[in-house]
C-alpha atoms as a PDB file:
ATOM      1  CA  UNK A   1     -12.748  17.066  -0.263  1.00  0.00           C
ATOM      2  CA  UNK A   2      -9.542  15.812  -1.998  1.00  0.00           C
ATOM      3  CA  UNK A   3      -7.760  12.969  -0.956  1.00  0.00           C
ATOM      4  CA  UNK A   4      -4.379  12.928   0.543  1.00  0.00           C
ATOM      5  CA  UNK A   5      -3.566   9.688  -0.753  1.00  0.00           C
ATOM      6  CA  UNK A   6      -4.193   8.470  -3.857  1.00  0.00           C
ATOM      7  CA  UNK A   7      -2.797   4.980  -5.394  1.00  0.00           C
ATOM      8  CA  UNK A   8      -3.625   3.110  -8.528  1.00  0.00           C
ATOM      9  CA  UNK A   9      -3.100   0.109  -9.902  1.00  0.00           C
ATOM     10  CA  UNK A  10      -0.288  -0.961  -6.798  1.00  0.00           C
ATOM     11  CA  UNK A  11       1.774  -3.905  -7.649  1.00  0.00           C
ATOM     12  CA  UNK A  12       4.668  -5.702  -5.723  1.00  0.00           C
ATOM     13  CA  UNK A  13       6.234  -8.393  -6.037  1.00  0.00           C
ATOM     14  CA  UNK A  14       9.229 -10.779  -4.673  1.00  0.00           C
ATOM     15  CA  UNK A  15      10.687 -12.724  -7.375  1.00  0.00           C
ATOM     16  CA  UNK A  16       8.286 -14.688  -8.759  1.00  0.00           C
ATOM     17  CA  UNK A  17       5.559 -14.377  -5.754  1.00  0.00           C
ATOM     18  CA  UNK A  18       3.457 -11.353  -6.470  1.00  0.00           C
ATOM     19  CA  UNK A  19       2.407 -10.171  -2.889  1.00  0.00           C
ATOM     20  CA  UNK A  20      -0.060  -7.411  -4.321  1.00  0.00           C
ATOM     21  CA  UNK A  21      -1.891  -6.999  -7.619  1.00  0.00           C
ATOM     22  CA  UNK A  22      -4.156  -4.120  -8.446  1.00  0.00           C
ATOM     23  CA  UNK A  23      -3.941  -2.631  -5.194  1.00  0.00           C
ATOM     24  CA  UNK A  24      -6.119   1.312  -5.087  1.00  0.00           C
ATOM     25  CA  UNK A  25      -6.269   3.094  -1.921  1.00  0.00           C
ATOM     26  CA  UNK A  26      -7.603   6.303  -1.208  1.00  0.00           C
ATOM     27  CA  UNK A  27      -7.275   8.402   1.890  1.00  0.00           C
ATOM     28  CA  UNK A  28      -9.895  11.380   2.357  1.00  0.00           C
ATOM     29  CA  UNK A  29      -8.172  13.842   5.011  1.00  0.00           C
ATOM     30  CA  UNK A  30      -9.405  13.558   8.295  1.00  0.00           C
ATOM     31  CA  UNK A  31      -8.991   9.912   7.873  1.00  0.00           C
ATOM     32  CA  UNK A  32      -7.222   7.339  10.037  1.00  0.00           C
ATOM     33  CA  UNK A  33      -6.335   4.345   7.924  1.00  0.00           C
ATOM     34  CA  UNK A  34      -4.324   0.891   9.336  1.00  0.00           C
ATOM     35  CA  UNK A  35      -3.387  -1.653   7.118  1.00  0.00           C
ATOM     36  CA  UNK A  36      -2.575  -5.099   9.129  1.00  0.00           C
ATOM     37  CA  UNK A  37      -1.361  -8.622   7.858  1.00  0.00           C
ATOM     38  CA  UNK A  38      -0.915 -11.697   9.049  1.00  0.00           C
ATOM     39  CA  UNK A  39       2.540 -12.001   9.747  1.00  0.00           C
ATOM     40  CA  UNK A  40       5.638 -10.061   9.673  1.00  0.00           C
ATOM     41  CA  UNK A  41       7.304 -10.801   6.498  1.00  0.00           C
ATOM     42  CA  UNK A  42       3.853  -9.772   4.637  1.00  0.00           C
ATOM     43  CA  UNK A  43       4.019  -6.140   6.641  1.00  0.00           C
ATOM     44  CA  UNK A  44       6.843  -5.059   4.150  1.00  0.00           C
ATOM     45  CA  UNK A  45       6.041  -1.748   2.376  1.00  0.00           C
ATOM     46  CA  UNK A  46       4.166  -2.292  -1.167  1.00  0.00           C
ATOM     47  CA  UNK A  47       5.906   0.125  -2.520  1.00  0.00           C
ATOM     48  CA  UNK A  48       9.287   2.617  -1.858  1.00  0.00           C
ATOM     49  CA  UNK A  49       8.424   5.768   0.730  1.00  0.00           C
ATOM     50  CA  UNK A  50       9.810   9.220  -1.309  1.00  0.00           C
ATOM     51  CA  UNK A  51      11.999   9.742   1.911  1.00  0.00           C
ATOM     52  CA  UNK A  52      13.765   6.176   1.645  1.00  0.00           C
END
């Protein structure tokens, strides 16, 4: 089955402080996926949503 997601090689950073490096994800349909953190300032987006 194909995925729905696919992402390569994710990278974001603030500044100087990279907050993710080499990042892939893949998301098979069907699938429920969470990502947590820590703390709130780490839950920002790693990258821009197409609708944003």
């Amino acid at each position: 089955m194909a995925p729905v997601l696919d992402a390569r090689n994710l990278r974001r950073s603030y500044g100087a402080t990279v907050a993710l490096d080499g990042i892939d994800l893949t998301v098979e349909a069907g699938r429920i996926v969470g990502l947590t953190a820590r703390t709130a300032r780490a839950r920002a987006p790693p990258c821009r949503p197409s609708w944003a």
